[in-house]
N, C-alpha and C. Protein backbone atom coordinates (compact mmCIF):
# COMPACT_ATOMS: atom_id res chain seq x y z
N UNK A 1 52.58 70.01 164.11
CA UNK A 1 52.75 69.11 165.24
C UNK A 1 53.92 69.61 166.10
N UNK A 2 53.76 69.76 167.12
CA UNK A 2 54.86 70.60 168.19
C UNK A 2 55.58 68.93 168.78
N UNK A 3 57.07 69.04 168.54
CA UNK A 3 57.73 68.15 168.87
C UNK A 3 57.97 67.84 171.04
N UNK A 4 57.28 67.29 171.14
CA UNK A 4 56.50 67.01 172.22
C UNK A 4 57.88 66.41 173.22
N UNK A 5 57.91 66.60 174.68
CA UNK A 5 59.13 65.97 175.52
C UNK A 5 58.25 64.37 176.38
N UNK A 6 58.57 63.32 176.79
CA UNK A 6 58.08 62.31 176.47
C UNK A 6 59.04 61.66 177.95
N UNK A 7 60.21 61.58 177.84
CA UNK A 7 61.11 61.23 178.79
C UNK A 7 60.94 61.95 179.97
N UNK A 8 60.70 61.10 180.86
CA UNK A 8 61.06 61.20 182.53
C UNK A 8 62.20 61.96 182.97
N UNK A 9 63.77 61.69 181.94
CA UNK A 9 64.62 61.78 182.07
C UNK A 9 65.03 63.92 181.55
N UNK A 10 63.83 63.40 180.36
CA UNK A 10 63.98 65.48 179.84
C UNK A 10 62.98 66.41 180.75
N UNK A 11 62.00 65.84 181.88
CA UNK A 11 60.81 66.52 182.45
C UNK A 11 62.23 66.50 183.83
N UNK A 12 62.83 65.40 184.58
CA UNK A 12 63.76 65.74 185.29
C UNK A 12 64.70 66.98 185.22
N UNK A 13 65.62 66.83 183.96
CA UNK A 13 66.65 67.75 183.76
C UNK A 13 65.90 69.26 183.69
N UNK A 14 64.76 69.50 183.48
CA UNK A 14 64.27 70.66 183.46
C UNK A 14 63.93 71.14 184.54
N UNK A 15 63.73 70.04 185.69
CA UNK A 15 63.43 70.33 186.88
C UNK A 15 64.19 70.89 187.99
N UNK A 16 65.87 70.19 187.20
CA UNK A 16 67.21 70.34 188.05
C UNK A 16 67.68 71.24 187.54
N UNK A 17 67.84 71.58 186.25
CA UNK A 17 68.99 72.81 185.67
C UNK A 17 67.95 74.04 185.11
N UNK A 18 66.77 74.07 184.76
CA UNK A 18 65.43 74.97 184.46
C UNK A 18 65.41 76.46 184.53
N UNK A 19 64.87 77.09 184.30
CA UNK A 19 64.38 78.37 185.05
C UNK A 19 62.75 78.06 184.88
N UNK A 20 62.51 79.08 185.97
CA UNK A 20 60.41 79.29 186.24
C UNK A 20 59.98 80.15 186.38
N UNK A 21 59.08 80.52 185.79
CA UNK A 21 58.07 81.76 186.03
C UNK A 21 56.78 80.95 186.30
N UNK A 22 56.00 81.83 187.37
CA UNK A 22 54.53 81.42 187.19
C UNK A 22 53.48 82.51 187.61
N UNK A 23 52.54 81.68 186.78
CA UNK A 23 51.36 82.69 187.29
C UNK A 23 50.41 82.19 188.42
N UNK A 24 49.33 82.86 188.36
CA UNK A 24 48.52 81.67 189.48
C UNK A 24 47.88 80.59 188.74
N UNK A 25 47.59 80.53 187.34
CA UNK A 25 47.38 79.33 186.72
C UNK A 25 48.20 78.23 185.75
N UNK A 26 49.58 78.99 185.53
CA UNK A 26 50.63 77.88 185.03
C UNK A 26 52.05 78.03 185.50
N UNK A 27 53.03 77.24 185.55
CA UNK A 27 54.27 77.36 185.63
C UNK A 27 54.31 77.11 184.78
N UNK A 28 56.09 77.87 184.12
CA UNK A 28 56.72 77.45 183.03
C UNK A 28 57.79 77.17 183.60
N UNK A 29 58.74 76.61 182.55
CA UNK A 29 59.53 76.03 183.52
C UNK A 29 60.62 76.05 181.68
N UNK A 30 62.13 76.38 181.79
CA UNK A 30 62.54 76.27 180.78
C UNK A 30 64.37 75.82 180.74
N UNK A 31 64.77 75.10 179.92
CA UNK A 31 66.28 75.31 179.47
C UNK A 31 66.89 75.00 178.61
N UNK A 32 67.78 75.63 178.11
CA UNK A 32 68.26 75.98 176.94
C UNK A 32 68.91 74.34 176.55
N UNK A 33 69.04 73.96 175.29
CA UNK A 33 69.44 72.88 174.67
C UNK A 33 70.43 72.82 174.15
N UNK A 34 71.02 72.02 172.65
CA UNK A 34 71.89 72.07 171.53
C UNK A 34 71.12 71.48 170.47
N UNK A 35 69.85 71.48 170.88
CA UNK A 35 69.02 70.98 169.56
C UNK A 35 68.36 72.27 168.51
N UNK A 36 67.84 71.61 166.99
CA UNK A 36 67.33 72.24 166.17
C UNK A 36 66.07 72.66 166.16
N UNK A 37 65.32 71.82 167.74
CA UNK A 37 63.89 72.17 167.65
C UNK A 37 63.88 72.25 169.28
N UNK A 38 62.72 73.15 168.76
CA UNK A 38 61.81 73.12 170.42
C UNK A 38 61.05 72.48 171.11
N UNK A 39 61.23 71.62 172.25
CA UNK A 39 60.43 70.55 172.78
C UNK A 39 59.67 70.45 173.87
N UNK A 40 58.37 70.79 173.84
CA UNK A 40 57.51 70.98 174.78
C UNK A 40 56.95 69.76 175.27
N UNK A 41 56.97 69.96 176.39
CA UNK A 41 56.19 69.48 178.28
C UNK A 41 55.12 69.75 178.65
N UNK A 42 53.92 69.36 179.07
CA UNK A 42 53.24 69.24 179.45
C UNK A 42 52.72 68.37 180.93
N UNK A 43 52.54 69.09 181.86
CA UNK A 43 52.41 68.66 182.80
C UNK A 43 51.00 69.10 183.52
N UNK A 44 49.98 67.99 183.65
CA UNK A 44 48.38 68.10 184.31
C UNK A 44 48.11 67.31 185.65
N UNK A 45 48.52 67.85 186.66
CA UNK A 45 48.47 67.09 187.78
C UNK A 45 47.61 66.96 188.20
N UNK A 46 47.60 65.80 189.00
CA UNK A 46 46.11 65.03 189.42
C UNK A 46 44.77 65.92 190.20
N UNK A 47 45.20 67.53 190.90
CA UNK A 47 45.13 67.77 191.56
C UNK A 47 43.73 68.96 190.23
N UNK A 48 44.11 69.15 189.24
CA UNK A 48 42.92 69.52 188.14
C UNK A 48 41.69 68.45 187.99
N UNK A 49 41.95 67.11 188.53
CA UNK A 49 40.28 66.83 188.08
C UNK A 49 40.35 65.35 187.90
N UNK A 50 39.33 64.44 186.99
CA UNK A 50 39.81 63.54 186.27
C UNK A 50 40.31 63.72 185.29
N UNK A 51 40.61 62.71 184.24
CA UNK A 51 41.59 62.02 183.27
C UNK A 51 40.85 62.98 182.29
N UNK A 52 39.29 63.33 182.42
CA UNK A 52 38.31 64.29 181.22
C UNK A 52 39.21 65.72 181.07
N UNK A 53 39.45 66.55 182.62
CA UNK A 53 39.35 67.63 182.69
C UNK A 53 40.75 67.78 182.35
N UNK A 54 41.32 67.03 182.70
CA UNK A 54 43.57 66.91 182.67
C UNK A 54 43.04 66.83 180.94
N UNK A 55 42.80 66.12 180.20
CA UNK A 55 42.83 66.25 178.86
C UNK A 55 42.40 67.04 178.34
N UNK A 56 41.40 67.61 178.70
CA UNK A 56 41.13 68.89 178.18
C UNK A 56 42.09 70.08 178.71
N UNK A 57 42.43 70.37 179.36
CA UNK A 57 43.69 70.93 179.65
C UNK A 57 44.99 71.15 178.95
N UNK A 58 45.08 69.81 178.79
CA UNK A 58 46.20 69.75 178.08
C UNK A 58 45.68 69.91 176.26
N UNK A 59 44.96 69.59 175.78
CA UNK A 59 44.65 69.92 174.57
C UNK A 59 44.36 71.38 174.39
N UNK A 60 44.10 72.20 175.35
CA UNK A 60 43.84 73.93 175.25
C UNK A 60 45.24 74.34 175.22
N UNK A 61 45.92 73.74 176.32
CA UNK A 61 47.29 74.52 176.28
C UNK A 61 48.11 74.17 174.74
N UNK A 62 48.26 72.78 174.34
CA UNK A 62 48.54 72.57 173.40
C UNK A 62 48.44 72.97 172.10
N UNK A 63 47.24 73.77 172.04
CA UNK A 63 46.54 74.32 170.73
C UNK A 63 47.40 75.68 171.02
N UNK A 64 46.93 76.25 172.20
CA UNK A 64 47.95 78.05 172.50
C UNK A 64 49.36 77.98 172.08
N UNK A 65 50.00 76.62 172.63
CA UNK A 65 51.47 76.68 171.71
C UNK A 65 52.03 76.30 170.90
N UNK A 66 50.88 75.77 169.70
CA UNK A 66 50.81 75.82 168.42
C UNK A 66 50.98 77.25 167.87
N UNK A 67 50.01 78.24 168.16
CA UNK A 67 49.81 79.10 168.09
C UNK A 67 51.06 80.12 167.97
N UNK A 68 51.95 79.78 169.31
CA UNK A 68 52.82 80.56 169.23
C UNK A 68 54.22 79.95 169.30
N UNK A 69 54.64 79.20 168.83
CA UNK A 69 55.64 78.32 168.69
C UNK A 69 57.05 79.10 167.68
N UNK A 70 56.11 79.75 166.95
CA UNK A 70 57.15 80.97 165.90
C UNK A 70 57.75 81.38 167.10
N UNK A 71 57.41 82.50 167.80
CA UNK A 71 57.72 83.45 168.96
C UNK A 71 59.38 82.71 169.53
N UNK A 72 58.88 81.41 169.95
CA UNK A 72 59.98 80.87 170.74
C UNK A 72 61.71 80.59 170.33
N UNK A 73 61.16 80.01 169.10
CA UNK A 73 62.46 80.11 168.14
C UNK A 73 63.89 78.89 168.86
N UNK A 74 64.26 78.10 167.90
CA UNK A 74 64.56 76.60 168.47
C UNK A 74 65.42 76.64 169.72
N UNK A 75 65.79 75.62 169.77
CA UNK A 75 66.66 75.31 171.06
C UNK A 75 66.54 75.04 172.46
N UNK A 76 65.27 74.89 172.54
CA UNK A 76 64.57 75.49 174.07
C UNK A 76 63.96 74.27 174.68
N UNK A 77 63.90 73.29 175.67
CA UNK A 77 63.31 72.65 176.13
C UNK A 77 61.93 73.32 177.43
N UNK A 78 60.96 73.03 176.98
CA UNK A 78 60.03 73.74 177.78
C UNK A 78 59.11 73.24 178.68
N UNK A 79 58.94 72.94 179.94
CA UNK A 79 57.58 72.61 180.76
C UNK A 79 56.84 73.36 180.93
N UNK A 80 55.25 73.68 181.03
CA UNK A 80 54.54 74.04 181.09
C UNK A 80 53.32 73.37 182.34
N UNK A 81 52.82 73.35 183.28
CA UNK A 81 52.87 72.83 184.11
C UNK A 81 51.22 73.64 184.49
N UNK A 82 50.01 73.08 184.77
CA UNK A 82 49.12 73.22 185.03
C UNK A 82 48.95 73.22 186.22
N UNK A 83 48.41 74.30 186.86
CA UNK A 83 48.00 74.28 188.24
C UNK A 83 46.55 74.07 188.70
N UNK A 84 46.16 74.07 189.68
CA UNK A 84 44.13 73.64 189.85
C UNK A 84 43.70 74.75 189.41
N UNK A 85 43.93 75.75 189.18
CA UNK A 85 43.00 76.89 189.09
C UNK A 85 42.85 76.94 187.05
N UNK A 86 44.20 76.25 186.01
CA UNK A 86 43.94 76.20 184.91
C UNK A 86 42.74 75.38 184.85
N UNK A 87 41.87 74.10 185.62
CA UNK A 87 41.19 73.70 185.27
C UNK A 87 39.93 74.27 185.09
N UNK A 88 39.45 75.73 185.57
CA UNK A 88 38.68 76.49 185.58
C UNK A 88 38.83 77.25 184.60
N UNK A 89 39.91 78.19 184.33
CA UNK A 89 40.16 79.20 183.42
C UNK A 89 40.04 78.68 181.91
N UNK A 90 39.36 79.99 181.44
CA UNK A 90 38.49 79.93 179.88
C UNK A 90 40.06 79.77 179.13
N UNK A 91 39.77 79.92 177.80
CA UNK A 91 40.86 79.71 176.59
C UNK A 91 41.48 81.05 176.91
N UNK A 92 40.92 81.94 176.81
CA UNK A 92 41.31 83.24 176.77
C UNK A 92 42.67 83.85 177.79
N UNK A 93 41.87 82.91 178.83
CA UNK A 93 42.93 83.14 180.30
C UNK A 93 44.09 82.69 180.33
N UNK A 94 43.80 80.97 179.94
CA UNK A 94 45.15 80.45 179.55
C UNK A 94 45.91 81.23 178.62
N UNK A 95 45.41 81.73 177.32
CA UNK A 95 46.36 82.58 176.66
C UNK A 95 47.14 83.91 177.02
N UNK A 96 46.54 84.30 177.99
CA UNK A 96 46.91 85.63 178.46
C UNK A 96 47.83 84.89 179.50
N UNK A 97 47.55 84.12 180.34
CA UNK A 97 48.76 83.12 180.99
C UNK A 97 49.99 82.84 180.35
N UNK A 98 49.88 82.23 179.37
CA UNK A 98 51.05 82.16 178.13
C UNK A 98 52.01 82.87 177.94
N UNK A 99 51.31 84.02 177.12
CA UNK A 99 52.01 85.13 176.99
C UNK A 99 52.47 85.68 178.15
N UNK A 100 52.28 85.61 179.30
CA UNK A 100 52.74 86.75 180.15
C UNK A 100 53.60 86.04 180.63
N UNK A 101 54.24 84.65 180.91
CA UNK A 101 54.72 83.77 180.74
C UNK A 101 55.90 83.73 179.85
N UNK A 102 55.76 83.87 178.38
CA UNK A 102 56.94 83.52 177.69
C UNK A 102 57.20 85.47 177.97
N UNK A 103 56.35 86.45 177.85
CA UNK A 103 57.21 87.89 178.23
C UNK A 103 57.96 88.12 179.32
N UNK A 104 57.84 87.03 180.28
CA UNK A 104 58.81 87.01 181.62
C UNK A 104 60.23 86.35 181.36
N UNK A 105 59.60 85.49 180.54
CA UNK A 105 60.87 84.35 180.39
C UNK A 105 61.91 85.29 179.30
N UNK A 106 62.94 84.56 179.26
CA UNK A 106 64.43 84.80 178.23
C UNK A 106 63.85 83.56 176.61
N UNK A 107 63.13 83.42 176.74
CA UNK A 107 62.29 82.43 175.48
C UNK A 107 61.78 83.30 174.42
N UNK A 108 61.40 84.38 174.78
CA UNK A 108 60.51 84.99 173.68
C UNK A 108 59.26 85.35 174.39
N UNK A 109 58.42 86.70 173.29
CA UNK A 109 57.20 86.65 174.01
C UNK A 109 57.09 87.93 173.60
């Protein structure tokens, strides 16, 4: 279970103090903490679909950073941020999104 960010207040501070990389199908968005774990964001804006396609979205991305959650290694508060074009792109894409993503970032990868 990936310890999930939930607060308005932790999707803000990432917004104000952050760094970003993006591709044409995700932003990441990241900053460093004082915590023991890593806490991922998820963000599916209205602009992917209905409430079907945003959830499915977010359950693909979610499964990819299961996947690679070793890589990141604690401390890290993370957004991840769906753009219209993830609502199209296969599993595969999103993963190659990911990765090229955390290899840009100072996170790992």
């Amino acid at each position: 279970m990936l310890p999930m960010l939930r607060r308005r207040a932790d999707f803000d501070a990432i917004g104000r103090h952050g760094t970003a990389r993006s591709t044409p199908t995700l932003v990441l968005r990241w900053m460093r903490t004082d915590r023991g774990e890593t806490r991922i964001g998820l963000s599916t804006p209205r602009t992917l679909g209905g409430a079907v396609q945003r959830n499915r979205v977010r359950r693909r991305l979610r499964s990819l950073l299961r996947e690679r959650i070793g890589r990141i290694g604690p401390g890290w508060d993370i957004l991840l941020i769906a753009r219209p074009a993830a609502g199209d792109a296969s599993h595969a894409e999103l993963a190659e999104a990911i990765d090229a993503l955390l290899a840009r970032s100072e996170i790992g990868g």
